[in-house]
Structure formats: C-alpha cells, structure tokens
C-alpha atoms as a PDB file:
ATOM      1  CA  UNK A   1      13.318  45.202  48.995  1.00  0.00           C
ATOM      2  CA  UNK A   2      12.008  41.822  50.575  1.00  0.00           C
ATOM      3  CA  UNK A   3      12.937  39.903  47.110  1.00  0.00           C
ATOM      4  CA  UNK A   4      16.067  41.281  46.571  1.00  0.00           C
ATOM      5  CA  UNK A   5      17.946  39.146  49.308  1.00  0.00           C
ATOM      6  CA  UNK A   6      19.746  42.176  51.350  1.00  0.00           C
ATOM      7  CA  UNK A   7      18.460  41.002  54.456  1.00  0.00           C
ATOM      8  CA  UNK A   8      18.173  37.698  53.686  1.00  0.00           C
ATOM      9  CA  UNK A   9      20.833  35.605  56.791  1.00  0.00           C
ATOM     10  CA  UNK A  10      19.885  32.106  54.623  1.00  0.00           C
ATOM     11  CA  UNK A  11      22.953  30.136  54.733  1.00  0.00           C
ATOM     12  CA  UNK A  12      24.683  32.300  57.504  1.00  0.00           C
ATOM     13  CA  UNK A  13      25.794  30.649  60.809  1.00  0.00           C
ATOM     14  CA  UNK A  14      25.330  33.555  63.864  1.00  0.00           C
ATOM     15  CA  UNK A  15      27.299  32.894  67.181  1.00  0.00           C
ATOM     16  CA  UNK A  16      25.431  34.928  70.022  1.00  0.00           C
ATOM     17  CA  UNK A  17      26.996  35.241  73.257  1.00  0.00           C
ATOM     18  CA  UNK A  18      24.718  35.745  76.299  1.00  0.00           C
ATOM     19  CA  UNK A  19      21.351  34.542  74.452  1.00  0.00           C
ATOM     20  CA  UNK A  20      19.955  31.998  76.805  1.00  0.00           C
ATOM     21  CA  UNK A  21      17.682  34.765  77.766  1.00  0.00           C
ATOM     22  CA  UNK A  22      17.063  38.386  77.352  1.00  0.00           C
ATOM     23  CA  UNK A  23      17.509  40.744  74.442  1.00  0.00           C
ATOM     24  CA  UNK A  24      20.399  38.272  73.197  1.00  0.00           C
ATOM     25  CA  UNK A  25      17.559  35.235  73.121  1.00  0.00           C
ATOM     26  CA  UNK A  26      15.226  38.170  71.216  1.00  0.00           C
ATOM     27  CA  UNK A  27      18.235  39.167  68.760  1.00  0.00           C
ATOM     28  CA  UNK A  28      18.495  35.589  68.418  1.00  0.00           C
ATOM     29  CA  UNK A  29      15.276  34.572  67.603  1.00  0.00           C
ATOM     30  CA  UNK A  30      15.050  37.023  64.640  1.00  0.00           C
ATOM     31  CA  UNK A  31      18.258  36.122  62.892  1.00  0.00           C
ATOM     32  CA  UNK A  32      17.125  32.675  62.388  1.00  0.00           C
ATOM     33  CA  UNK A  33      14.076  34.333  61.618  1.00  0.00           C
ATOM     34  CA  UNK A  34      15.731  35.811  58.595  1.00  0.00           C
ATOM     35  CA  UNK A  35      17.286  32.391  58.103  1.00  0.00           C
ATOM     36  CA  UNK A  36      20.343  31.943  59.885  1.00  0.00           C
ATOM     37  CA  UNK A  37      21.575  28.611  61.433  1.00  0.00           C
ATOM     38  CA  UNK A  38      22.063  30.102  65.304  1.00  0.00           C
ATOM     39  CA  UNK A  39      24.422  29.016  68.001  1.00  0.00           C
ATOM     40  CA  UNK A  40      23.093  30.416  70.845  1.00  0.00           C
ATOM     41  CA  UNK A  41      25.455  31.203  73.983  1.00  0.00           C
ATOM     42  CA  UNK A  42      25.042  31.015  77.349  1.00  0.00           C
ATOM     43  CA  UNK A  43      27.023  30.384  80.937  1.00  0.00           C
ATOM     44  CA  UNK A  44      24.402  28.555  82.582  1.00  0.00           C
ATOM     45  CA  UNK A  45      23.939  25.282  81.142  1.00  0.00           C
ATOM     46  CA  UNK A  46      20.603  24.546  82.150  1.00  0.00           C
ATOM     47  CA  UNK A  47      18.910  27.925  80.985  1.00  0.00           C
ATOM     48  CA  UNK A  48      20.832  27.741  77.598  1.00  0.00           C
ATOM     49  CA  UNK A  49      19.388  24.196  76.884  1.00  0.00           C
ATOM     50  CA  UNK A  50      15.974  25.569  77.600  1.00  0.00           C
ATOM     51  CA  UNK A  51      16.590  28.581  74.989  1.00  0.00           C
ATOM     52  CA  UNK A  52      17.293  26.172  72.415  1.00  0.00           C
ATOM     53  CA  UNK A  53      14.653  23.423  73.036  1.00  0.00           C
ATOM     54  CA  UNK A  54      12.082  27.246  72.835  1.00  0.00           C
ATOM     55  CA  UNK A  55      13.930  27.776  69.223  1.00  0.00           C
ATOM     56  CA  UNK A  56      13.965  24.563  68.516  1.00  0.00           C
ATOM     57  CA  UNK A  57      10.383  24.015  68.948  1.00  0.00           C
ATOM     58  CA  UNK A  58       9.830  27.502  67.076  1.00  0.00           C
ATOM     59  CA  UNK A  59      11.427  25.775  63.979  1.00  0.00           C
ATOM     60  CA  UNK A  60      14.817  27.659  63.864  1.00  0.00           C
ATOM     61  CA  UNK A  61      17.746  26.031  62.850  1.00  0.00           C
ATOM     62  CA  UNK A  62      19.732  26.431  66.380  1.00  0.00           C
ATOM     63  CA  UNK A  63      22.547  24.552  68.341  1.00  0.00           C
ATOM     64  CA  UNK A  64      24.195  25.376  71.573  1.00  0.00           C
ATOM     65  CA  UNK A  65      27.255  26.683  72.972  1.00  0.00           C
ATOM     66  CA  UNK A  66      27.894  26.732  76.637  1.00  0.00           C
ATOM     67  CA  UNK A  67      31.379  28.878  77.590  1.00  0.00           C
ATOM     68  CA  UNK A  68      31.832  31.681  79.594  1.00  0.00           C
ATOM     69  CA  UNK A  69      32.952  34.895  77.814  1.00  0.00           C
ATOM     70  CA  UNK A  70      36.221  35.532  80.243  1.00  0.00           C
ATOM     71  CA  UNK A  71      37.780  32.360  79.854  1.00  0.00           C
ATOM     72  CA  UNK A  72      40.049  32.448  76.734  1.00  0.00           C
ATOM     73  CA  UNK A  73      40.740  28.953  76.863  1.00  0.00           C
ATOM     74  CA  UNK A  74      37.926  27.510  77.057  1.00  0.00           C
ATOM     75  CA  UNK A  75      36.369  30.194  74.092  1.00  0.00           C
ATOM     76  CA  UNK A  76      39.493  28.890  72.030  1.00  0.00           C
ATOM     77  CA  UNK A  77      38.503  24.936  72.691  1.00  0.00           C
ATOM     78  CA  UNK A  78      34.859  25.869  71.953  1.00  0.00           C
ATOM     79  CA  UNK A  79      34.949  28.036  68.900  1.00  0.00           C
ATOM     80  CA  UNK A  80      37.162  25.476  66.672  1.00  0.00           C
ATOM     81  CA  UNK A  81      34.627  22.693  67.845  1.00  0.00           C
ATOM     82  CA  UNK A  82      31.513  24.974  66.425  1.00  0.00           C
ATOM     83  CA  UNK A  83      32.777  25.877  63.658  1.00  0.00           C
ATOM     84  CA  UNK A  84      33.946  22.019  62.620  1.00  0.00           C
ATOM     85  CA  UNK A  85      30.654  20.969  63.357  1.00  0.00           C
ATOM     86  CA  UNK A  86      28.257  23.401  62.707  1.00  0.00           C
ATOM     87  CA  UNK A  87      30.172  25.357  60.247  1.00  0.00           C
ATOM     88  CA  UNK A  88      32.297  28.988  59.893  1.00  0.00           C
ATOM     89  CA  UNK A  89      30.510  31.156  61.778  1.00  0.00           C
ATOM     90  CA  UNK A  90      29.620  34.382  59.468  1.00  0.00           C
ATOM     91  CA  UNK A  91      27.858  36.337  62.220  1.00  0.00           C
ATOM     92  CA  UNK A  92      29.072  37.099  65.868  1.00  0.00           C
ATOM     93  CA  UNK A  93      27.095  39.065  68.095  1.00  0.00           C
ATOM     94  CA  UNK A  94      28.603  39.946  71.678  1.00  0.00           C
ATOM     95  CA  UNK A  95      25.871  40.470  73.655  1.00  0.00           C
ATOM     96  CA  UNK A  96      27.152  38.852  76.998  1.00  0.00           C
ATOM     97  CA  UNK A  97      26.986  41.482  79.429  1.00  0.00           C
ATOM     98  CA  UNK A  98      26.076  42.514  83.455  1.00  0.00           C
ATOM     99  CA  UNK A  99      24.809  45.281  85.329  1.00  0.00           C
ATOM    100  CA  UNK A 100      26.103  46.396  88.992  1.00  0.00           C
ATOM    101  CA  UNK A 101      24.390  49.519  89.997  1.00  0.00           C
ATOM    102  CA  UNK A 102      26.338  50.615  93.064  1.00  0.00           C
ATOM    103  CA  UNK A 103      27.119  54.491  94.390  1.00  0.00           C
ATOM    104  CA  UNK A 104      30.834  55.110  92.818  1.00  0.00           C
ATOM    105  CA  UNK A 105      32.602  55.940  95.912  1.00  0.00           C
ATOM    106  CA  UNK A 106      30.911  52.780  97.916  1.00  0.00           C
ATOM    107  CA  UNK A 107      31.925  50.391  94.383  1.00  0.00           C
ATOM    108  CA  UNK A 108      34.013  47.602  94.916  1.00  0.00           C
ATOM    109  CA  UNK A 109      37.178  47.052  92.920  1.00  0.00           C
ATOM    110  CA  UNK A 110      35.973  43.281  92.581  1.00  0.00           C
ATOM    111  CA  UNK A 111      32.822  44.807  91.055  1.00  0.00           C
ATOM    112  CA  UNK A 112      34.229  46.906  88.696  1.00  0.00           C
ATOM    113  CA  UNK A 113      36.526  44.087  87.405  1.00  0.00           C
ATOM    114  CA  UNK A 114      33.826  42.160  86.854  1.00  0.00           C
ATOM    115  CA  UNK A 115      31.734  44.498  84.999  1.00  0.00           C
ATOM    116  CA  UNK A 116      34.507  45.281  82.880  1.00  0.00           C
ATOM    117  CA  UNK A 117      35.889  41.807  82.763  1.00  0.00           C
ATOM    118  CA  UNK A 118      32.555  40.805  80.906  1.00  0.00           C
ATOM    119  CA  UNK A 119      31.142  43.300  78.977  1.00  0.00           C
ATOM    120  CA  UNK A 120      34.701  44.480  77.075  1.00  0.00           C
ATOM    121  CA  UNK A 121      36.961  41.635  77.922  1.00  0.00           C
ATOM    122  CA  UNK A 122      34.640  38.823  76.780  1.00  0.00           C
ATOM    123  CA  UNK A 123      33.735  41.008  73.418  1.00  0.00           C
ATOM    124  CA  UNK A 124      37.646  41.048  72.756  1.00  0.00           C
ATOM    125  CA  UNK A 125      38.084  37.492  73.852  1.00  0.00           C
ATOM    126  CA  UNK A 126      35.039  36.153  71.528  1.00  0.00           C
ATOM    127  CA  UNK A 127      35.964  38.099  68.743  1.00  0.00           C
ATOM    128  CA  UNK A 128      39.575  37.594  68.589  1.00  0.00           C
ATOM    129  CA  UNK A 129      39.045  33.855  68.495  1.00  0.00           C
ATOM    130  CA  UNK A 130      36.025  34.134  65.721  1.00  0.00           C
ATOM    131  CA  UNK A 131      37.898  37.217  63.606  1.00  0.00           C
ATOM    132  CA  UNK A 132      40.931  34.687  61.753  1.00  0.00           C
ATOM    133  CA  UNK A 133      38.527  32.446  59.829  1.00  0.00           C
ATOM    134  CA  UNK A 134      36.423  35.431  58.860  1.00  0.00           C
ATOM    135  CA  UNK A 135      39.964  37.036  58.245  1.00  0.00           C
ATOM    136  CA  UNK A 136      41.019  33.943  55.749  1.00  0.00           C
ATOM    137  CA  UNK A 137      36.906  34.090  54.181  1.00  0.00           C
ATOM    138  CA  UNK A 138      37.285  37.749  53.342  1.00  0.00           C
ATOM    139  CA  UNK A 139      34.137  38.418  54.795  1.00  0.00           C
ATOM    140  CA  UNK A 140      32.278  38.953  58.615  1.00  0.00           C
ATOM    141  CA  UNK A 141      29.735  40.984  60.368  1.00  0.00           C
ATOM    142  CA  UNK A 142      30.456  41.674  64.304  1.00  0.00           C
ATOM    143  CA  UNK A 143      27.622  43.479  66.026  1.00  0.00           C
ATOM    144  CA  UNK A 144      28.822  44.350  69.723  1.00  0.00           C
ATOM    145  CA  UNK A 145      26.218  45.220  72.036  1.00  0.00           C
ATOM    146  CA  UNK A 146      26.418  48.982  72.979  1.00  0.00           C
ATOM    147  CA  UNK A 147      23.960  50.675  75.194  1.00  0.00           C
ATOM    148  CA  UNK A 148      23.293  54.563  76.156  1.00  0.00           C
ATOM    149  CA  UNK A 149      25.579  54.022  78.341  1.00  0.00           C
ATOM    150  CA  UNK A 150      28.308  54.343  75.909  1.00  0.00           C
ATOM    151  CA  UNK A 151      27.503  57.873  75.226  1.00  0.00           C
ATOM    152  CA  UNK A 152      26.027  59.059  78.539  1.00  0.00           C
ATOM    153  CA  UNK A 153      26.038  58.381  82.310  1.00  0.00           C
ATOM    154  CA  UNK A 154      23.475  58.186  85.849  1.00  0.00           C
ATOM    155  CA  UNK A 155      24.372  57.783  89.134  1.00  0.00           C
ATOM    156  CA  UNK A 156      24.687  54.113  90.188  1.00  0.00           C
ATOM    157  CA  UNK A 157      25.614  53.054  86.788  1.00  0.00           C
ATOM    158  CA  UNK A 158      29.594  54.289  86.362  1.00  0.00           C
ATOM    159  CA  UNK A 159      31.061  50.333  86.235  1.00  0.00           C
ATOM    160  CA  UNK A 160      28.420  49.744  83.447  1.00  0.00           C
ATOM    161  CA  UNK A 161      28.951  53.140  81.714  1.00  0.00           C
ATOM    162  CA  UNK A 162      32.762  52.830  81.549  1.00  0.00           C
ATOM    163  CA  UNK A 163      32.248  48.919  80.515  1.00  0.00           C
ATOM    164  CA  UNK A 164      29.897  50.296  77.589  1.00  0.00           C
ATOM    165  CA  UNK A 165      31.755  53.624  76.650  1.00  0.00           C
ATOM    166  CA  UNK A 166      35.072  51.221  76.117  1.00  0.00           C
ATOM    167  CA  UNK A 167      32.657  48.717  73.868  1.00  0.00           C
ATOM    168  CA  UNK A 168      31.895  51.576  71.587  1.00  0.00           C
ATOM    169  CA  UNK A 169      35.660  52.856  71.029  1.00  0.00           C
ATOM    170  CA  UNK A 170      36.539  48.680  70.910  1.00  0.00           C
ATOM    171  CA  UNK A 171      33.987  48.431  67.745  1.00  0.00           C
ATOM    172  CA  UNK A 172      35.390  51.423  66.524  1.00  0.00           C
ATOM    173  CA  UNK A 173      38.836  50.096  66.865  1.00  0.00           C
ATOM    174  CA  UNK A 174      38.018  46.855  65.180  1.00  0.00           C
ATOM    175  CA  UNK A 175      36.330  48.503  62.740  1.00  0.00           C
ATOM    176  CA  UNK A 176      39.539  50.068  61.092  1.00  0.00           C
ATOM    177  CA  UNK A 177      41.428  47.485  61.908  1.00  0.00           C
ATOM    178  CA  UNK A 178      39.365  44.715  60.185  1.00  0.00           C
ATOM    179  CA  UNK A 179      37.606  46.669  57.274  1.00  0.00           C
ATOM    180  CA  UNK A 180      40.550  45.896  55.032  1.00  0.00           C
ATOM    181  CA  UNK A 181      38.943  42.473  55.120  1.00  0.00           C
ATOM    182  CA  UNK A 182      35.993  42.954  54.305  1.00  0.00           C
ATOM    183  CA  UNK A 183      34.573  42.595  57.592  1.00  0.00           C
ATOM    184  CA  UNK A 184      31.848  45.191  59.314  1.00  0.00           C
ATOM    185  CA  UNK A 185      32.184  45.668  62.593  1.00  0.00           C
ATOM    186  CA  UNK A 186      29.037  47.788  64.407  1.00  0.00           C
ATOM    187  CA  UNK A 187      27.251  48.338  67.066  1.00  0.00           C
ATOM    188  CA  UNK A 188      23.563  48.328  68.835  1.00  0.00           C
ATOM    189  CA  UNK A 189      22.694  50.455  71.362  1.00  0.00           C
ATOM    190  CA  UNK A 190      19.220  49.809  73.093  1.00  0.00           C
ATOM    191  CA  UNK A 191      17.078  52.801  74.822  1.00  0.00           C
ATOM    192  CA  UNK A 192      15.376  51.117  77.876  1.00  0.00           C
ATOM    193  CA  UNK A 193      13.494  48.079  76.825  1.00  0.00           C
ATOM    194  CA  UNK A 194      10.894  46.017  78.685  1.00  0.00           C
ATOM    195  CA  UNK A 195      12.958  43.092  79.090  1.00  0.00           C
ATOM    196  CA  UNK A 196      14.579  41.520  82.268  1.00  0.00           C
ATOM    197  CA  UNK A 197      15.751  44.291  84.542  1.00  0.00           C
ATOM    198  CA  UNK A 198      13.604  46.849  82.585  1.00  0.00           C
ATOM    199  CA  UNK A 199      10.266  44.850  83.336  1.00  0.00           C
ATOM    200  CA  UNK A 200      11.566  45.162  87.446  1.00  0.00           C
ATOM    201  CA  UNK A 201      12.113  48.891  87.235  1.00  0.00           C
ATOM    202  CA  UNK A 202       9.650  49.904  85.301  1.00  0.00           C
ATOM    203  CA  UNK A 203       7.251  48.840  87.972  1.00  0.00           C
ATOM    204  CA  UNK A 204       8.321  51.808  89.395  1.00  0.00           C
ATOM    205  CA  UNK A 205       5.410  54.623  88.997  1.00  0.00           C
ATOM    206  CA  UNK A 206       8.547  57.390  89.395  1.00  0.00           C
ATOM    207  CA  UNK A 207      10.743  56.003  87.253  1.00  0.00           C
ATOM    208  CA  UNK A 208       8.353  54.857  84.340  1.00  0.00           C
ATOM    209  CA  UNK A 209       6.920  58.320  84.670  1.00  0.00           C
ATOM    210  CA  UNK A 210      10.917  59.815  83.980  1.00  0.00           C
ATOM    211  CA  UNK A 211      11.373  57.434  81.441  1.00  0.00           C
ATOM    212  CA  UNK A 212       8.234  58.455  79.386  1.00  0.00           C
ATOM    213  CA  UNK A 213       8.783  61.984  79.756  1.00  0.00           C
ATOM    214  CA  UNK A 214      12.153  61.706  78.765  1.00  0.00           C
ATOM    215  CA  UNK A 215      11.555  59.579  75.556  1.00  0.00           C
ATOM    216  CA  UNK A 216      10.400  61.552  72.479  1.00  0.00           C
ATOM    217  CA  UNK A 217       8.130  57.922  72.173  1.00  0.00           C
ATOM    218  CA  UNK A 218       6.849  58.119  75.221  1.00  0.00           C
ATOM    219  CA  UNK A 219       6.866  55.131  75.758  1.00  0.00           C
ATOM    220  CA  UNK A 220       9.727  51.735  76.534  1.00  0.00           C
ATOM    221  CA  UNK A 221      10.720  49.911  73.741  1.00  0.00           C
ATOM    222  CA  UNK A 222      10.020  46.033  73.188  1.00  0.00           C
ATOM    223  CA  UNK A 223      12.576  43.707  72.409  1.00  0.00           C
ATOM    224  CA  UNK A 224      12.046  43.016  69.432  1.00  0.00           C
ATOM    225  CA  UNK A 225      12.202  46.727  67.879  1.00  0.00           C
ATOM    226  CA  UNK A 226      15.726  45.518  68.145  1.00  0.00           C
ATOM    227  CA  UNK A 227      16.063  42.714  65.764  1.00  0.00           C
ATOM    228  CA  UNK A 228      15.605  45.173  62.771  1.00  0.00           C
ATOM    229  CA  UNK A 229      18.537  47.083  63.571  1.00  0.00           C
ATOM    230  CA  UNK A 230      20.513  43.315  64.344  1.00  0.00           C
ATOM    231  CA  UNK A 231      18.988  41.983  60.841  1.00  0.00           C
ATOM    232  CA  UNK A 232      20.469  45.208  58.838  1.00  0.00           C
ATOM    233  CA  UNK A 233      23.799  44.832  60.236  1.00  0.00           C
ATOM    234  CA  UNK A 234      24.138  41.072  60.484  1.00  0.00           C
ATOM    235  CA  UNK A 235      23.158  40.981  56.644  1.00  0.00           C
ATOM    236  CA  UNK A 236      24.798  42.333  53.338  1.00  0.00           C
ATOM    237  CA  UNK A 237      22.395  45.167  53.639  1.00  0.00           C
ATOM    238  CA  UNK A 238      25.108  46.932  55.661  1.00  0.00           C
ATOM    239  CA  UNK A 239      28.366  46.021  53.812  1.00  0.00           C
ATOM    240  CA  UNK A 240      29.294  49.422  53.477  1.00  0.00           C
ATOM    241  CA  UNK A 241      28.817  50.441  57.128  1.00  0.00           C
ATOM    242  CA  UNK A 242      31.364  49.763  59.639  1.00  0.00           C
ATOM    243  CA  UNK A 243      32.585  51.144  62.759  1.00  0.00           C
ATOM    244  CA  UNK A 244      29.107  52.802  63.669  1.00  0.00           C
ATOM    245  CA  UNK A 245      26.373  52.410  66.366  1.00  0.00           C
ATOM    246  CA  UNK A 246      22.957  52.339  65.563  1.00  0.00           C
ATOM    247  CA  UNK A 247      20.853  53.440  68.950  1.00  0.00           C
ATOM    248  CA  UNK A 248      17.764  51.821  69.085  1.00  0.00           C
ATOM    249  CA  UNK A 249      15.901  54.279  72.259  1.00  0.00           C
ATOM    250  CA  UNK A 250      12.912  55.867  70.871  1.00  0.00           C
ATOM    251  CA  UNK A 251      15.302  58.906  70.817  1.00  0.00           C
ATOM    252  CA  UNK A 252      16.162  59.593  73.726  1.00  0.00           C
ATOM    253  CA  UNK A 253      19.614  60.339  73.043  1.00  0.00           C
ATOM    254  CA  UNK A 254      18.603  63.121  70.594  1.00  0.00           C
ATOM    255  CA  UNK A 255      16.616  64.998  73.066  1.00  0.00           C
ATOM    256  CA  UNK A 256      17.839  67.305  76.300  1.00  0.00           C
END
C-alpha cells in the first residue's frame, strides 16, 4: 500500500487553522510528513512563528498564516494572499477551537458566544472562503475537527458540547452540499489525548483512574495516533468517503 501513492500528500498545499500548538501543530507535522507543503495557522503571532521555525528546522516544507478564525475579513484578505503565493490550497483542516468548562446554569452568555463563535463559526468562515477555488479545481478534502463531544456530553462541558455537536451536523451539511464537486468533507474526533489540557488533568489520580477504566485501551491516547486518521482523509485514500467522522478514542464511545 506504501508504493501505491494513496496516502501520498506530495504536491498538496494543507491550510491548518489553530496549529501553532497542540493536536493542530501534531496533525500538522504529519501531513508534511506525508509530503504536503503546510501553512500552519495560528492567532498569536509569536507562538505561530515558533511552530514554523520547529517545522522548519524538522525539514517540512511550511509557511505561516497568522488570522483569527472569527474575523471574515481579515480570513478573506489572508486566504487570496496564500493561495497567490504559496499556491491553491488542496487541504483545509479546521482545527481552531476553545474549551470553557463552566456549570450551565452559572455560564455566561459572553462565554457561550465565544465557544461557539470559534469552534463552528470560524470552521464556516475558513471554509467558505477556501471551498470556491476547490469548487472551480473539482477537487478538496476538509477535515473539521470533531471531538466526543459531538456525540456525548459531562457536566461543565455544555458550551463545548453544543460547539462540537453543531461541527459534526456542519461537516455533514457540507458534505452533501459539496460532494457534487468532488470534494470530501469529514471529520476527526479525538478520545482524550495527552496533549495540552489533557497533560493538566490527567495529573489528576481520580480522573486518570475514570479515564482508564472507561477506555477499552486503558490507557490516553498520544497525539500522534491522530495523524493516521488526518493522513487517510487528507489524501485520495478517502475519495469515496464524505460526510463521516472517524473517532480516534481508544473506544470509548463504543463502550457503556
């Protein structure tokens, strides 16, 4: 399968939003891996020059894009300017995405705005600026980033559950809507990883007890057990899949 070229992202450009650190720096990293030219993504200019110089220095073929995922204008002024200079971009992952855990009844409105403003606004946003040139090439892969979350809930976590549930039914939506074109649109869901806020909470003796019990692996998963699932569905491997979401939790979902 290695020599047959399915998964091979050589000559692909991949625009991923929310990568200056984090699973979306991981997911990164292994596209251009597989060969793709990467535009990485980030808010915070200072920590998305960092991610690059890392790639960079890794040997990856990477540039950066500094926008924030709300702001239509400013994606619409940035995407045109990647894609004239770096070229069309093939791959978009929306990965850009926050966590508030806060009791329902004590949430702010503010909070739940911005939850949702991020993590299903942006994805919309992003995509509906990158979709027309992959509309007019006949050809895309979007891989929105799912979570659990978008099939079940825990207390504290309703903003990010109703942010994630909405991501799921978006992909879905642009899924049938963009298939016609021959563009896939799917999605990843991660299990609880040992990355960023996972590391923090896992410290936890309680809760890393819960989560091993609960996980038919007993055990967290590592990054980069996602960039398998990213590589399949960024690549021609997947051109017949669309409007799915491949959960990537040690199977926790499948077990009660």
């Amino acid at each position: 399968m290695a020599g047959n070229g399915l998964f091979d992202l050589t000559g692909k450009v991949a625009l991923v939003t929310g990568s200056g650190q984090g699973l979306g720096l991981t997911i990164a990293r292994g596209m251009g891996q597989a060969g793709a030219t990467l535009v990485l993504n980030d808010v915070h200019e200072e920590r998305l020059a960092q991610a690059v110089a890392a790639l960079k220095a890794e040997g990856l073929r990477v540039h950066g894009s500094r926008f924030d995922v709300t702001k239509a204008d400013a994606i619409a002024r940035e995407i045109p300017r990647v894609e004239d200079e770096i070229g069309p971009i093939h791959i978009l992952y929306n990965n850009a995405g926050i966590q508030r855990r806060v009791p329902l009844e004590a949430c702010e409105e503010s909070v739940f705005r911005e939850v949702m403003d991020i993590n299903v606004v942006g994805v919309f946003l992003v995509a509906k600026q990158v979709v027309p040139g992959m509309i007019a090439r006949k050809a895309g892969k979007i891989i929105n980033m799912c979570s659990m979350m978008s099939e079940v809930g825990r207390p504290t976590t309703a903003p990010y559950t109703a942010s994630k549930g909405a991501v799921k039914m978006l992909t879905k939506a642009m899924a049938v809507e963009w298939g016609k074109h021959n563009i896939q649109v799917n999605g990843i869901g991660p299990g609880y990883m040992l990355s960023g806020m996972g590391k923090e909470v896992a410290k936890d003796p309680a809760f890393n007890a819960w989560i091993r019990s609960r996980t038919p692996a007993s055990r967290w998963g590592e990054p980069e057990e996602l960039v398998g699932a990213a590589v399949f569905l960024a690549s021609r491997a997947s051109d017949y899949v669309n409007g799915h979401v491949i959960y990537v939790d040690g199977g926790m979902l499948a077990a009660l």
